[in-house]
N, C-alpha and C. Protein backbone atom coordinates (compact mmCIF):
# COMPACT_ATOMS: atom_id res chain seq x y z
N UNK A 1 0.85 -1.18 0.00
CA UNK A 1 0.00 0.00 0.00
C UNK A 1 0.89 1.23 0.00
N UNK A 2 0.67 2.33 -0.81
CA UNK A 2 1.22 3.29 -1.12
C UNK A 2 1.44 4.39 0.84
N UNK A 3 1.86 5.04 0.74
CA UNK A 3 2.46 5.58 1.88
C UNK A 3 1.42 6.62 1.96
N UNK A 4 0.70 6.99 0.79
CA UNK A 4 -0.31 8.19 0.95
C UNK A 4 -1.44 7.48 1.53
N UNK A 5 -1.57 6.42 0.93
CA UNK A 5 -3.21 5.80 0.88
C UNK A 5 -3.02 5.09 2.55
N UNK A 6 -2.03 5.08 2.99
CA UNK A 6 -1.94 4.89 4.65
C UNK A 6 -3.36 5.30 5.94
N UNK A 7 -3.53 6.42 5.13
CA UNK A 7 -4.03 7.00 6.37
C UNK A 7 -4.50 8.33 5.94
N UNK A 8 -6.20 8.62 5.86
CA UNK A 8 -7.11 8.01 6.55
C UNK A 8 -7.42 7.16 5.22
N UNK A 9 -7.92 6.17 5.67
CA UNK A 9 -8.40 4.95 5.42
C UNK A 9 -9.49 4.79 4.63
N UNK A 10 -8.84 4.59 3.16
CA UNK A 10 -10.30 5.00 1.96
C UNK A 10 -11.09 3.56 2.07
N UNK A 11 -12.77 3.66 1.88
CA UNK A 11 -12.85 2.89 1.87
C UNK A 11 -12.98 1.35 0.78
N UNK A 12 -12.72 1.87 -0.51
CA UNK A 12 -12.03 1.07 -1.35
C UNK A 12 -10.86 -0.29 -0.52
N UNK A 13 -10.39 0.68 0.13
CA UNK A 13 -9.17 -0.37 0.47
C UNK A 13 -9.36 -0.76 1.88
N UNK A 14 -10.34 -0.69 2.65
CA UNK A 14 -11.00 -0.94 3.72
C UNK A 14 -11.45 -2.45 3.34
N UNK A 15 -12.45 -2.24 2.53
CA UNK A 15 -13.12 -3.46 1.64
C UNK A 15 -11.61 -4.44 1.34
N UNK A 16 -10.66 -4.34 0.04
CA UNK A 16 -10.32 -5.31 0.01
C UNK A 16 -9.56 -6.39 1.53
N UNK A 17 -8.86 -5.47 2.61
CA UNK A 17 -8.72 -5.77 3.95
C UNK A 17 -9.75 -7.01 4.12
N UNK A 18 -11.11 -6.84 3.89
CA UNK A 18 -11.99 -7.51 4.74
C UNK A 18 -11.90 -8.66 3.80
N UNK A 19 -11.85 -8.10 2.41
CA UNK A 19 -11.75 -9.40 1.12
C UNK A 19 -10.57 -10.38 1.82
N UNK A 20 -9.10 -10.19 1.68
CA UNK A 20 -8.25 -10.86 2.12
C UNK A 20 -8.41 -11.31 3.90
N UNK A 21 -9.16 -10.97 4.69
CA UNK A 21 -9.58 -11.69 5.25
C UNK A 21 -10.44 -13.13 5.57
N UNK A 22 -11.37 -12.71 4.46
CA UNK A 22 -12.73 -13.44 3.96
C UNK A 22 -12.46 -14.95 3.87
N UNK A 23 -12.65 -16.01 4.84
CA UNK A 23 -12.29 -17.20 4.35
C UNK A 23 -11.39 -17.61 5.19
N UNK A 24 -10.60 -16.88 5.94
CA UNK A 24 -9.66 -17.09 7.02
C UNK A 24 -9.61 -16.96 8.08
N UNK A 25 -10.43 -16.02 8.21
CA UNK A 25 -11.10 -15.74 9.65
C UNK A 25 -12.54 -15.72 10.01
N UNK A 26 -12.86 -15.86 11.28
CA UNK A 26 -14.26 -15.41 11.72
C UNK A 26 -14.74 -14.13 11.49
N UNK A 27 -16.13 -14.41 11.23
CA UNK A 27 -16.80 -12.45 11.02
C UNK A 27 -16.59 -11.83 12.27
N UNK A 28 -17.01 -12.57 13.08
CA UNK A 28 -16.71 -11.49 14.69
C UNK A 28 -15.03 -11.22 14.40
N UNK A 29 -13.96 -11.89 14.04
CA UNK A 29 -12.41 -11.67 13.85
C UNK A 29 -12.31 -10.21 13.22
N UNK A 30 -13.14 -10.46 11.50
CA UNK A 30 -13.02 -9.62 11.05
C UNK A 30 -13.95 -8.44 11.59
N UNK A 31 -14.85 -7.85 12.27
CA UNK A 31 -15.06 -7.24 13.14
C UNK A 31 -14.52 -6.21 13.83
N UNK A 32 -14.14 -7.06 14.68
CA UNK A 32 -13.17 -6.72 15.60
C UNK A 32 -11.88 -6.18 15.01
N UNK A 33 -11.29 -6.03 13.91
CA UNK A 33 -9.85 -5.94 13.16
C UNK A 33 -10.71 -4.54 13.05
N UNK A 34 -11.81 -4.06 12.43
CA UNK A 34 -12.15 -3.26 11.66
C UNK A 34 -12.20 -2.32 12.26
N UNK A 35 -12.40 -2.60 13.65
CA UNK A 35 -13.57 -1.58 14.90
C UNK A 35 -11.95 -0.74 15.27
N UNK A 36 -10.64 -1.79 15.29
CA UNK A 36 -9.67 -1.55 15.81
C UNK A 36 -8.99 -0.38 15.06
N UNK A 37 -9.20 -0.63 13.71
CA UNK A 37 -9.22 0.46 12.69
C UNK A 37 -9.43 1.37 12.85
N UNK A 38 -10.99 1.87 13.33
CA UNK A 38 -12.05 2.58 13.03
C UNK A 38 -11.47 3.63 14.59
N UNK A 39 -11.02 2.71 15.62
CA UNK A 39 -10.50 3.42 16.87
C UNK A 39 -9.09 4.11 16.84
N UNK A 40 -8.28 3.54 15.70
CA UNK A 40 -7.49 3.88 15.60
C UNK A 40 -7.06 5.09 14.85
N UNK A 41 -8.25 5.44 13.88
CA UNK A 41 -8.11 6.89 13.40
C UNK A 41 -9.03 7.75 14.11
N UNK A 42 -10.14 7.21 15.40
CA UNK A 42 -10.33 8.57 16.36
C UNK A 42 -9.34 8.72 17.14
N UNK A 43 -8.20 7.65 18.01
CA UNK A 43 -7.07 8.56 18.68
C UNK A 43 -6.12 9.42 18.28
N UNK A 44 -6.21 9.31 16.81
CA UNK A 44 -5.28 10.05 16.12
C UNK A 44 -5.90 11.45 15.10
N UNK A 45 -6.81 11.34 15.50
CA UNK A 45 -7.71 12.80 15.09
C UNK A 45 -8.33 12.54 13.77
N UNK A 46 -7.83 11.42 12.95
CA UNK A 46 -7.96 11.16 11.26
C UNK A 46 -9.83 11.27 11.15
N UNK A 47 -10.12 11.55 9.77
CA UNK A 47 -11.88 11.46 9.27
C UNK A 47 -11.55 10.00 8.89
N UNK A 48 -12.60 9.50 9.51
CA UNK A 48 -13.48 7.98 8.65
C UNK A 48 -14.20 8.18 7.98
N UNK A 49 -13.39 7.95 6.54
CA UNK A 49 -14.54 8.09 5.43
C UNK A 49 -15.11 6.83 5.21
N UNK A 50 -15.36 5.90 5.65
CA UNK A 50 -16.03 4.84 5.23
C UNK A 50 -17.34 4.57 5.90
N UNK A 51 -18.60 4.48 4.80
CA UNK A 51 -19.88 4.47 4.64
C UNK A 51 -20.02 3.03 5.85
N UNK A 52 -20.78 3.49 6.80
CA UNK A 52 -20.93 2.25 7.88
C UNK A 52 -21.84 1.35 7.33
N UNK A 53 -22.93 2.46 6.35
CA UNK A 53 -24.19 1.17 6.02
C UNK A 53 -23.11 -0.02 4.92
N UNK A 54 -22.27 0.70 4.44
CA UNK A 54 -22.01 -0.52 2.91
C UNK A 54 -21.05 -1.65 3.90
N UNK A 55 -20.52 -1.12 4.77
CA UNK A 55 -20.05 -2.63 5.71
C UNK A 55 -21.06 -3.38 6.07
């Protein structure tokens, strides 16, 4: 992943994350990875642009 597209977190590439998950892990796993995400750009002040309904 490119050094720009790092952070904040488009959700194009949110999605494939969950793709390469898909099949390997549990949904609660993948979940939980996402939420960790999602916490991890409010301690750091970042916008979540990713649409909650299309998850």
């Amino acid at each position: 992943v490119a050094e720009e597209d790092h952070a904040p977190l488009s959700q194009d590439l949110l999605f494939l994350f969950i793709l390469a998950l898909t099949g390997a892990y549990s949904s609660s796993t993948i979940i939980n990875y996402v939420s960790r995400v999602w916490v991890w750009h409010l301690l750091y002040g970042l916008i979540w642009t990713v649409d909650k309904p299309a998850l």
